[in-house]
PDB file of N, CA and C in Angstrom:
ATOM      1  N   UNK A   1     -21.625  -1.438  -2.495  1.00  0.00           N
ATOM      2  CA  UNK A   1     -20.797  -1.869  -1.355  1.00  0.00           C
ATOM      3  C   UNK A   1     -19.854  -0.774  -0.924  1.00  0.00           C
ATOM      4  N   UNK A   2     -19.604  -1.057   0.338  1.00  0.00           N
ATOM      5  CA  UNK A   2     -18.000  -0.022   0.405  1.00  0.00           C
ATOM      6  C   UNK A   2     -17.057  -0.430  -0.280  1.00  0.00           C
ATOM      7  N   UNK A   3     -16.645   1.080   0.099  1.00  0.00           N
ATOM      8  CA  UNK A   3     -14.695   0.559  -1.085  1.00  0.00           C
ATOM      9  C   UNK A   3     -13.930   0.508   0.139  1.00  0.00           C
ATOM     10  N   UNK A   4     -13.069  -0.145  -0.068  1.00  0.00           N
ATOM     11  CA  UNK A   4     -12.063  -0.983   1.014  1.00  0.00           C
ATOM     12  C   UNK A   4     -11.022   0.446   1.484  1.00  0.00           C
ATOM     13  N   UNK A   5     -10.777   0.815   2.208  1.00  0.00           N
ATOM     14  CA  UNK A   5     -10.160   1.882   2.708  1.00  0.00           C
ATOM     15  C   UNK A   5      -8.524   1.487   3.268  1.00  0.00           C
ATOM     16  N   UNK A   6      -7.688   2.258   2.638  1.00  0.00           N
ATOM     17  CA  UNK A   6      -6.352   1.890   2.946  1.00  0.00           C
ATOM     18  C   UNK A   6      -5.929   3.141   4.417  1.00  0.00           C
ATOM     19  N   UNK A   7      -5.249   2.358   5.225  1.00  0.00           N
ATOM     20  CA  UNK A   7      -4.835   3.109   6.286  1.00  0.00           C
ATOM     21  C   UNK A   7      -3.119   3.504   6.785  1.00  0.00           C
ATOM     22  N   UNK A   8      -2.507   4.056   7.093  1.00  0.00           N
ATOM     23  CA  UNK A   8      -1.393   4.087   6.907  1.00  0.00           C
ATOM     24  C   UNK A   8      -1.028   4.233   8.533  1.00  0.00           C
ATOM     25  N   UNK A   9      -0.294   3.707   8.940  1.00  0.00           N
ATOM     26  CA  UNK A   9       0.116   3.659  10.847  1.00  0.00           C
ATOM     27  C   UNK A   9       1.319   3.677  11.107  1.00  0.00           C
ATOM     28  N   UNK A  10       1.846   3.646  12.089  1.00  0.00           N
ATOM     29  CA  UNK A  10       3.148   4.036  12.396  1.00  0.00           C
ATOM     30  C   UNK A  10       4.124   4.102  11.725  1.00  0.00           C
ATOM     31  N   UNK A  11       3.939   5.205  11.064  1.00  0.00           N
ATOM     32  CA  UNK A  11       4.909   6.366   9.794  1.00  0.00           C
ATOM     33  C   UNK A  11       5.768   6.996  10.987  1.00  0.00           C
ATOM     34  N   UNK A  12       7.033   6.682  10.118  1.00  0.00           N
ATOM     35  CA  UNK A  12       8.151   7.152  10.683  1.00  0.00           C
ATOM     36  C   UNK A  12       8.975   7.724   9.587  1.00  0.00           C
ATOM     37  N   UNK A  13      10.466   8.040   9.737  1.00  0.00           N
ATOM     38  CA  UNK A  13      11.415   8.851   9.014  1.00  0.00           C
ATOM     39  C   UNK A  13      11.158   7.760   7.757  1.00  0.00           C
ATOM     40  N   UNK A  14      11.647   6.764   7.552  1.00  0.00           N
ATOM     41  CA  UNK A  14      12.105   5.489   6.944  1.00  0.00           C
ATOM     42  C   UNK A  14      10.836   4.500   6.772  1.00  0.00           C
ATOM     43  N   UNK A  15       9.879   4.284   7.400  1.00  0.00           N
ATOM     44  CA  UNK A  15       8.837   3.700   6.995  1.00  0.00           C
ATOM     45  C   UNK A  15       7.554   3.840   7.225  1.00  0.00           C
ATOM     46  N   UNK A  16       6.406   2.794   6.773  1.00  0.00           N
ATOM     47  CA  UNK A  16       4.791   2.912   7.030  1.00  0.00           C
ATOM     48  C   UNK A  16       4.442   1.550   7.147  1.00  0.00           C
ATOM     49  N   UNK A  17       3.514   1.717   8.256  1.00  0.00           N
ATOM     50  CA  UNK A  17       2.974   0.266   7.899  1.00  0.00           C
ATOM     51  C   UNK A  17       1.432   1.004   7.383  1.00  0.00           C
ATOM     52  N   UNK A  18       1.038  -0.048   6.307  1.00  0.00           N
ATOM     53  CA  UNK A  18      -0.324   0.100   5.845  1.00  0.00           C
ATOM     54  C   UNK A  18      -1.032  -1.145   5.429  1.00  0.00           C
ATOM     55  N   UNK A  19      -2.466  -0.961   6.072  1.00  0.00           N
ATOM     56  CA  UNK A  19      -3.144  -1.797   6.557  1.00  0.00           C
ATOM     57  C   UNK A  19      -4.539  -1.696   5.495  1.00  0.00           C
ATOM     58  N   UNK A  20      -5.302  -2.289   5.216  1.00  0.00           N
ATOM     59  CA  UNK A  20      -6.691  -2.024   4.217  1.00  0.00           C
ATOM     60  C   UNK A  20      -7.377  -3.192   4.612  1.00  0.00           C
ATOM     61  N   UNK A  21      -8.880  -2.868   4.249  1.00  0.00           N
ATOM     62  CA  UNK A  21      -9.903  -4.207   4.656  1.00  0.00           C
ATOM     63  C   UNK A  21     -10.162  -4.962   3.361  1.00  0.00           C
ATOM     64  N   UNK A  22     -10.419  -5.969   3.434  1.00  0.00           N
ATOM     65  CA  UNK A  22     -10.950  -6.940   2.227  1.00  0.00           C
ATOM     66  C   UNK A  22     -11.941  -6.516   1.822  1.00  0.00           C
ATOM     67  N   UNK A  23     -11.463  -6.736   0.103  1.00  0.00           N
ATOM     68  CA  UNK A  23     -12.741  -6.021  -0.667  1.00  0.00           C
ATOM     69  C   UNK A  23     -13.948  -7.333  -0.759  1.00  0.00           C
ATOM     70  N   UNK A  24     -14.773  -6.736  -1.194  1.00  0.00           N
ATOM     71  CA  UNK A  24     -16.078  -7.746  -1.252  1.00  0.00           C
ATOM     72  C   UNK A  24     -15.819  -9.001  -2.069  1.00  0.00           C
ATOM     73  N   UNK A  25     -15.955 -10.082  -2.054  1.00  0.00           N
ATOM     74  CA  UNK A  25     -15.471 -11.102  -2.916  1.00  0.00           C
ATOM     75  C   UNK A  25     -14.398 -11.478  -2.756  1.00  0.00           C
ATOM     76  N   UNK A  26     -13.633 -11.138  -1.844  1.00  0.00           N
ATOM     77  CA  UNK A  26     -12.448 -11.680  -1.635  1.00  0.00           C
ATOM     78  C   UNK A  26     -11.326 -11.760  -2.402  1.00  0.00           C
ATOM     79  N   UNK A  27      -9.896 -12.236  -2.051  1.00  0.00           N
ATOM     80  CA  UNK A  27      -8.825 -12.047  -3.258  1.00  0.00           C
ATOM     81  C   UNK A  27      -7.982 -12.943  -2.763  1.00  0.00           C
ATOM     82  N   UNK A  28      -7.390 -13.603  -3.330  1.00  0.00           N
ATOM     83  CA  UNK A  28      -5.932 -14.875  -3.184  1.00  0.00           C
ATOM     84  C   UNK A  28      -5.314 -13.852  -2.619  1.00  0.00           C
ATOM     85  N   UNK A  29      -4.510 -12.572  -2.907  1.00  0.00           N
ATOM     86  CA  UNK A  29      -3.324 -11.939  -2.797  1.00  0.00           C
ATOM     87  C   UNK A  29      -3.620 -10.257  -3.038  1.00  0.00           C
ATOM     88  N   UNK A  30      -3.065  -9.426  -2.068  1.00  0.00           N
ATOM     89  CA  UNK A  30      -2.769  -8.330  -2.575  1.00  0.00           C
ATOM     90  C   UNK A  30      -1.119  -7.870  -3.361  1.00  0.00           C
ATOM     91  N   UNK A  31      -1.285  -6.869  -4.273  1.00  0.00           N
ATOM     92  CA  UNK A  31      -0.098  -5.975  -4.908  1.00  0.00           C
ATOM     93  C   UNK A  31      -0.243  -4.833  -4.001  1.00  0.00           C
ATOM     94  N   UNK A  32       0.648  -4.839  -3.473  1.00  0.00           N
ATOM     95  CA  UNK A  32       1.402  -3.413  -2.681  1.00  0.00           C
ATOM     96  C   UNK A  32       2.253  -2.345  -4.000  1.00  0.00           C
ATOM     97  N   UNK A  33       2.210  -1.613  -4.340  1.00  0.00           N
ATOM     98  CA  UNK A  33       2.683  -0.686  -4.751  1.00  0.00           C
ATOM     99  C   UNK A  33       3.128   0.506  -4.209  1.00  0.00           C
ATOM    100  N   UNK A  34       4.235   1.246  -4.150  1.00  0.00           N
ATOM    101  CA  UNK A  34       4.541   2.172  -3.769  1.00  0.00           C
ATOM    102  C   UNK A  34       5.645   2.869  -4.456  1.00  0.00           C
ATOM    103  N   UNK A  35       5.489   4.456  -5.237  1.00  0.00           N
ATOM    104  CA  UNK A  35       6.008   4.952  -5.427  1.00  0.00           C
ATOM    105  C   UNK A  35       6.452   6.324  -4.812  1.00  0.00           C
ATOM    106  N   UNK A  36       8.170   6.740  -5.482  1.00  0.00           N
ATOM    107  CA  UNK A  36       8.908   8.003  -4.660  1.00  0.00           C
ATOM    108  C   UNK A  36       9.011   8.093  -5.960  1.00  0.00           C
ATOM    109  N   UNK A  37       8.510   8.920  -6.636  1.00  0.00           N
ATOM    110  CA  UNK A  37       8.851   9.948  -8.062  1.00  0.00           C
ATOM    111  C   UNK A  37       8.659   9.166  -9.149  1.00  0.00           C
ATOM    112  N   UNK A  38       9.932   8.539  -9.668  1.00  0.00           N
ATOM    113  CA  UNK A  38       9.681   8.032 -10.731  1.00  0.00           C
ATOM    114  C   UNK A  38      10.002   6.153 -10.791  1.00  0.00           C
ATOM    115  N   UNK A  39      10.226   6.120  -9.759  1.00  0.00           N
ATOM    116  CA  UNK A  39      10.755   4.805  -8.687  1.00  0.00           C
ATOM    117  C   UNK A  39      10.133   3.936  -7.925  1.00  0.00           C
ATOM    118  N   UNK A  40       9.252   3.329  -8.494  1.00  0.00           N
ATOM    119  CA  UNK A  40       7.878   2.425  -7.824  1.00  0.00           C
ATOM    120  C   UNK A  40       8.364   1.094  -7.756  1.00  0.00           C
ATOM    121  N   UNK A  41       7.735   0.857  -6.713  1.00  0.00           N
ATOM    122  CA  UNK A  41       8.400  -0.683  -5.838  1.00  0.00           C
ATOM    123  C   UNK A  41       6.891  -1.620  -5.846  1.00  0.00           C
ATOM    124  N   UNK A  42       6.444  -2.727  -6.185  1.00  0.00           N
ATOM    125  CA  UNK A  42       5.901  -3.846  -6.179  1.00  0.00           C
ATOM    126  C   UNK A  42       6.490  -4.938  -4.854  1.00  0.00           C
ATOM    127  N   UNK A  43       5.205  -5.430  -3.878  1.00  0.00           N
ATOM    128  CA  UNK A  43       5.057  -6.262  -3.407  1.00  0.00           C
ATOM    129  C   UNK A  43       4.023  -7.078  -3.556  1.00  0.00           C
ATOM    130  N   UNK A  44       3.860  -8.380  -2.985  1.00  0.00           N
ATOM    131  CA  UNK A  44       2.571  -9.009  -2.395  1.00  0.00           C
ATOM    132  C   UNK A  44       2.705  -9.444  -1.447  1.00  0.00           C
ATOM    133  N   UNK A  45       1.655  -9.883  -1.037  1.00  0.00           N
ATOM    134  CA  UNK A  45       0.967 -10.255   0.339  1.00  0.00           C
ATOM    135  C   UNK A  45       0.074 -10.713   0.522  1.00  0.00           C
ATOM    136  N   UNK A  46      -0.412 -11.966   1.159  1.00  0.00           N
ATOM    137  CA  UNK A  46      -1.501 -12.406   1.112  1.00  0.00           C
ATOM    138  C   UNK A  46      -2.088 -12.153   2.581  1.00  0.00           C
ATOM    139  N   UNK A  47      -1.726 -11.169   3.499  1.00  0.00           N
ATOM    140  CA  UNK A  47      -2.698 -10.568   4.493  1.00  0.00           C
ATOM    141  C   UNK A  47      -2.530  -9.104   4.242  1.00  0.00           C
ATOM    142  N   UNK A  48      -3.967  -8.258   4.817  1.00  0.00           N
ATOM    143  CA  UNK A  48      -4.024  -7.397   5.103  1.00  0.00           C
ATOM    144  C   UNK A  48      -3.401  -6.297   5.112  1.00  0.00           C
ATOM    145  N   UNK A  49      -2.261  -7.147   5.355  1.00  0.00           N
ATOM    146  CA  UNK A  49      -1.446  -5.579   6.076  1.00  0.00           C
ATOM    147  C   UNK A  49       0.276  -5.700   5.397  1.00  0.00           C
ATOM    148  N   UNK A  50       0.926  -4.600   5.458  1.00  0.00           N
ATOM    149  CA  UNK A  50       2.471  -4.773   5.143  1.00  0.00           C
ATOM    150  C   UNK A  50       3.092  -3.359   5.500  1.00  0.00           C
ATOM    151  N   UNK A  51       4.440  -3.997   5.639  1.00  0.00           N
ATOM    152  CA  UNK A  51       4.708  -2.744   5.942  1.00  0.00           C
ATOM    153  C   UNK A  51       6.114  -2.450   4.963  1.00  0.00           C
ATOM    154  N   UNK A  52       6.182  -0.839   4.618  1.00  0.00           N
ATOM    155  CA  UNK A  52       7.139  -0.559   3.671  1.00  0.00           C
ATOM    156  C   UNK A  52       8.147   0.236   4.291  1.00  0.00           C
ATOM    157  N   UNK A  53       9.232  -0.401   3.847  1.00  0.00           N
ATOM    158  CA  UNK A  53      10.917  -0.287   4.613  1.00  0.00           C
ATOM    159  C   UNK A  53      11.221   1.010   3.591  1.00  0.00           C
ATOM    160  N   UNK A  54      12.886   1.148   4.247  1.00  0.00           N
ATOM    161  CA  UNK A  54      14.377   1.972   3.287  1.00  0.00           C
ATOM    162  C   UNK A  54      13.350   3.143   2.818  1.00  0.00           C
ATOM    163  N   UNK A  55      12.524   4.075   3.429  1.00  0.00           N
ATOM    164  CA  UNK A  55      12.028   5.414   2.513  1.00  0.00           C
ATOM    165  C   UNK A  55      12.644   6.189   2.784  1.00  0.00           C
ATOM    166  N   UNK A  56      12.496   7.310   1.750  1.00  0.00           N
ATOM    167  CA  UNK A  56      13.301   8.624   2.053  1.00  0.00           C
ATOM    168  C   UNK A  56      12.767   9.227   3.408  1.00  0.00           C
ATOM    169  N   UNK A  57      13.229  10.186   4.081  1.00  0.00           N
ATOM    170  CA  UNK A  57      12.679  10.999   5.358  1.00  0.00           C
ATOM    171  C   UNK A  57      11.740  12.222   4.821  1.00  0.00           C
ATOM    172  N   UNK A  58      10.718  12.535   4.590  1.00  0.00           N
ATOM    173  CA  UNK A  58      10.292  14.104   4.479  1.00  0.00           C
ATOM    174  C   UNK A  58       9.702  13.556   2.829  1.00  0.00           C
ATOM    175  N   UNK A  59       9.459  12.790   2.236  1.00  0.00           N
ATOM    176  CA  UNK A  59       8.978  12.302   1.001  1.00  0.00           C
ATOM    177  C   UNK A  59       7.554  11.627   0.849  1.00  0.00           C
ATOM    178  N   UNK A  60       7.063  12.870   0.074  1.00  0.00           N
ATOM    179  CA  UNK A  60       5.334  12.453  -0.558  1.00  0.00           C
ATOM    180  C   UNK A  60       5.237  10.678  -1.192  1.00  0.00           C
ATOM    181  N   UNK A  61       4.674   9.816  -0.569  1.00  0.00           N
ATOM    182  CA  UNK A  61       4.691   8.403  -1.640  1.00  0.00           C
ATOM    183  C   UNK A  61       3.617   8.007  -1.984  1.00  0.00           C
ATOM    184  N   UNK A  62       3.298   7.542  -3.009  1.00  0.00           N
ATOM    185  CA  UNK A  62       1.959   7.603  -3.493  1.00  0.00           C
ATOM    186  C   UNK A  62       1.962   5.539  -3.279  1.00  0.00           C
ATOM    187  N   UNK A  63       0.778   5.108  -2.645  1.00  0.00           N
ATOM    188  CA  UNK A  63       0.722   3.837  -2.152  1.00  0.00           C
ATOM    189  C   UNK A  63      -0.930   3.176  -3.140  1.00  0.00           C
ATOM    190  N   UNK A  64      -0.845   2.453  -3.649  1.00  0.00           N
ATOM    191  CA  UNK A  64      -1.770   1.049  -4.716  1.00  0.00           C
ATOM    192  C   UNK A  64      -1.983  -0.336  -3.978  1.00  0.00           C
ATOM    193  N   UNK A  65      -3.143  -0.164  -3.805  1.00  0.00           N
ATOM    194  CA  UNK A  65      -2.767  -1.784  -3.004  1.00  0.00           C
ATOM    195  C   UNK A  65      -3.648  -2.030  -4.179  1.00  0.00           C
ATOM    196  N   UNK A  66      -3.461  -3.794  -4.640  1.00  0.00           N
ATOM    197  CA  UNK A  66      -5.001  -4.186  -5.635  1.00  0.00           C
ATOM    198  C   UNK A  66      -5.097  -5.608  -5.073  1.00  0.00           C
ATOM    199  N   UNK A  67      -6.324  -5.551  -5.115  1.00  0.00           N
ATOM    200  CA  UNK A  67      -6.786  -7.236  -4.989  1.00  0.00           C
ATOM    201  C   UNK A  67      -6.562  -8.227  -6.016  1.00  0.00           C
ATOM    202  N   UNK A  68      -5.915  -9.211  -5.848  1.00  0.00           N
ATOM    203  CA  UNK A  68      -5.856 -10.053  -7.175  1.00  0.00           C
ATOM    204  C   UNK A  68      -6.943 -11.300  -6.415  1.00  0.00           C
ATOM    205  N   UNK A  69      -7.430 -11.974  -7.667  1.00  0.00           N
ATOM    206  CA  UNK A  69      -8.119 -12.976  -7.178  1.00  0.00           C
ATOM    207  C   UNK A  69      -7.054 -14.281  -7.993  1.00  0.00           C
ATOM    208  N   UNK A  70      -8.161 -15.739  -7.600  1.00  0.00           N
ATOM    209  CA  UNK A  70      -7.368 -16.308  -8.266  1.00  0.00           C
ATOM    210  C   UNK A  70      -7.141 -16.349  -9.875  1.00  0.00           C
ATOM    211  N   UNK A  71      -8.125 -15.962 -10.626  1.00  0.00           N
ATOM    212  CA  UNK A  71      -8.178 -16.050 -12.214  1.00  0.00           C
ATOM    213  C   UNK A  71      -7.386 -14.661 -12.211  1.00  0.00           C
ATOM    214  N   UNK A  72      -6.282 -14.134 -12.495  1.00  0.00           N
ATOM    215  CA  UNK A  72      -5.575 -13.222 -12.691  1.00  0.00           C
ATOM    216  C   UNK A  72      -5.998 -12.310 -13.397  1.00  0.00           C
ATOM    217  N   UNK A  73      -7.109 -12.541 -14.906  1.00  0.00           N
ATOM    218  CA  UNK A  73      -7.747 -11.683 -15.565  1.00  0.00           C
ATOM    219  C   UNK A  73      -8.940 -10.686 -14.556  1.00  0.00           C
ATOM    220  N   UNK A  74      -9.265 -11.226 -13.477  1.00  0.00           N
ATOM    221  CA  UNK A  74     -10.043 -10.854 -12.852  1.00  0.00           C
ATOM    222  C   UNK A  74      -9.360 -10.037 -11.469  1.00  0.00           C
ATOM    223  N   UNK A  75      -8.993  -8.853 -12.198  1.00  0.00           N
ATOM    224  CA  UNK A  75      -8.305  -7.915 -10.971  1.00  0.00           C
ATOM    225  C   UNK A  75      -9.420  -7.302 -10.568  1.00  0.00           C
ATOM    226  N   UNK A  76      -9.055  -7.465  -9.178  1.00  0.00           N
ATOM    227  CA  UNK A  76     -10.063  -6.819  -8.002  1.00  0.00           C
ATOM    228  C   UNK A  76      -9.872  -5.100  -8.001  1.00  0.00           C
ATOM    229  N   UNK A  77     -10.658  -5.240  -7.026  1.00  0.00           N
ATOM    230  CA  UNK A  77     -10.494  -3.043  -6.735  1.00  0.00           C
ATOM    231  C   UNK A  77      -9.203  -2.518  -6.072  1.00  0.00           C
ATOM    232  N   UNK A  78      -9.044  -1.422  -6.796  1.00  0.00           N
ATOM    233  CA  UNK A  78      -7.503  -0.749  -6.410  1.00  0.00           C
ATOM    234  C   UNK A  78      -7.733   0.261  -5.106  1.00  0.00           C
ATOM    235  N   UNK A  79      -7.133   0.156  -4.629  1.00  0.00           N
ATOM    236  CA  UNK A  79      -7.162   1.858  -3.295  1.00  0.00           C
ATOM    237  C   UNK A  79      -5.945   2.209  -3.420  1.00  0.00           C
ATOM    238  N   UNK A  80      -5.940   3.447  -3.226  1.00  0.00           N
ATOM    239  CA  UNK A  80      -4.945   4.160  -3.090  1.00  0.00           C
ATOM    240  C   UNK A  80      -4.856   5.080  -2.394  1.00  0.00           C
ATOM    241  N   UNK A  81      -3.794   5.216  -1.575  1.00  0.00           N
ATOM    242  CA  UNK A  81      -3.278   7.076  -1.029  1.00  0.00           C
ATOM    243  C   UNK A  81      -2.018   7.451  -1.252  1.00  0.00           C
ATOM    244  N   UNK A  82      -2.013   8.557  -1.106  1.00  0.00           N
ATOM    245  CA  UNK A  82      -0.968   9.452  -0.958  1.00  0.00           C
ATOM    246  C   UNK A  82      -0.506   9.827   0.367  1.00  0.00           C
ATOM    247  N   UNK A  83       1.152   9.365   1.009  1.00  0.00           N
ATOM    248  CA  UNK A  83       1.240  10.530   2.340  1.00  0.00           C
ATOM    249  C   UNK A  83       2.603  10.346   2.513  1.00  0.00           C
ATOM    250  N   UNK A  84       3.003  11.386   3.601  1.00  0.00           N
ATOM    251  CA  UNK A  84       4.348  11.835   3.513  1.00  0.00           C
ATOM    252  C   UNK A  84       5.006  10.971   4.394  1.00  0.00           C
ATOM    253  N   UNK A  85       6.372  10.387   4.302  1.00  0.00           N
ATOM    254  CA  UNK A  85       7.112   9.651   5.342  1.00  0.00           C
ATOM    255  C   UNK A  85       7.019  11.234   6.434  1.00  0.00           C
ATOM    256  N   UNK A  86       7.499  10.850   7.744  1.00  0.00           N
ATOM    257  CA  UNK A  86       8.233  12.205   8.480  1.00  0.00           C
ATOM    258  C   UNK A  86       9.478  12.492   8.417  1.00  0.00           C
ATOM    259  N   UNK A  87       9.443  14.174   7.886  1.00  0.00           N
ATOM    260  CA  UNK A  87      10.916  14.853   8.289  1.00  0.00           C
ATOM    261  C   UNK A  87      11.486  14.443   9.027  1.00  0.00           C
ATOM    262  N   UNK A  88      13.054  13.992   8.691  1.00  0.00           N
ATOM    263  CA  UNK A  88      14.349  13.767   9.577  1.00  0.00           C
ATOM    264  C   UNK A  88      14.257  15.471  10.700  1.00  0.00           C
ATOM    265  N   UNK A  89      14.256  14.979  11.952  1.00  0.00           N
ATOM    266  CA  UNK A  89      14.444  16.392  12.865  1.00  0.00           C
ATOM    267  C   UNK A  89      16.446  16.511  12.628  1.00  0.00           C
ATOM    268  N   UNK A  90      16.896  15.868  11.904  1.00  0.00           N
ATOM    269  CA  UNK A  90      18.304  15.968  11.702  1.00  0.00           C
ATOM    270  C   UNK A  90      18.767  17.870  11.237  1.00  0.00           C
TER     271      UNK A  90
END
C-alpha cells in the first residue's frame, strides 16, 4: 500500500498547519507530535489535519503523526517530517 504522506501548509513565523491522509485500515485518532530540541509536545485529533501554535521563528521541528486504532496495542503507521518554522524578518 502507500504510506500516508504528511504535508505541512501555511508555515509561518509561529506556526504550521499539517495535514496527512488516512492510513489503510483506518484509526479512531491520530497523535500529533512535535518536537523543538529537547521539548516535544503531544496532541490528538481525530481528523486529518491540525494545526501547531506558540513556535519558535527560524526553528528546525521534527513532526510524528501516528495512527491509533481502537485496541491501543494495535498502533498504526507513524509519518514523519522535519521542517523549519520561517525566520522572523525582525
Amino acid at each position: 500500500g502507500t504510506s500516508p504522506n504528511l504535508t505541512v501548509t501555511e508555515l509561518t513565523t509561529s506556526s504550521m498547519h499539517v495535514t496527512w491522509s488516512k492510513p489503510e485500515g483506518g484509526s479512531s485518532f491520530y497523535r500529533v507530535q512535535w518536537a523543538e530540541g529537547e521539548n516535544s509536545k503531544v496532541n490528538t485529533t481525530i481528523n486529518t489535519f491540525f494545526t501547531i501554535n506558540d513556535l519558535t521563528p527560524g526553528f528546525q521541528y521534527s513532526i510524528t503523526v501516528v495512527a491509533v486504532a481502537v485496541n491501543l496495542s494495535n498502533k498504526g503507521e507513524e509519518i514523519s517530517e522535519s521542517t523549519f518554522t520561517r525566520k522572523s524578518n525582525l
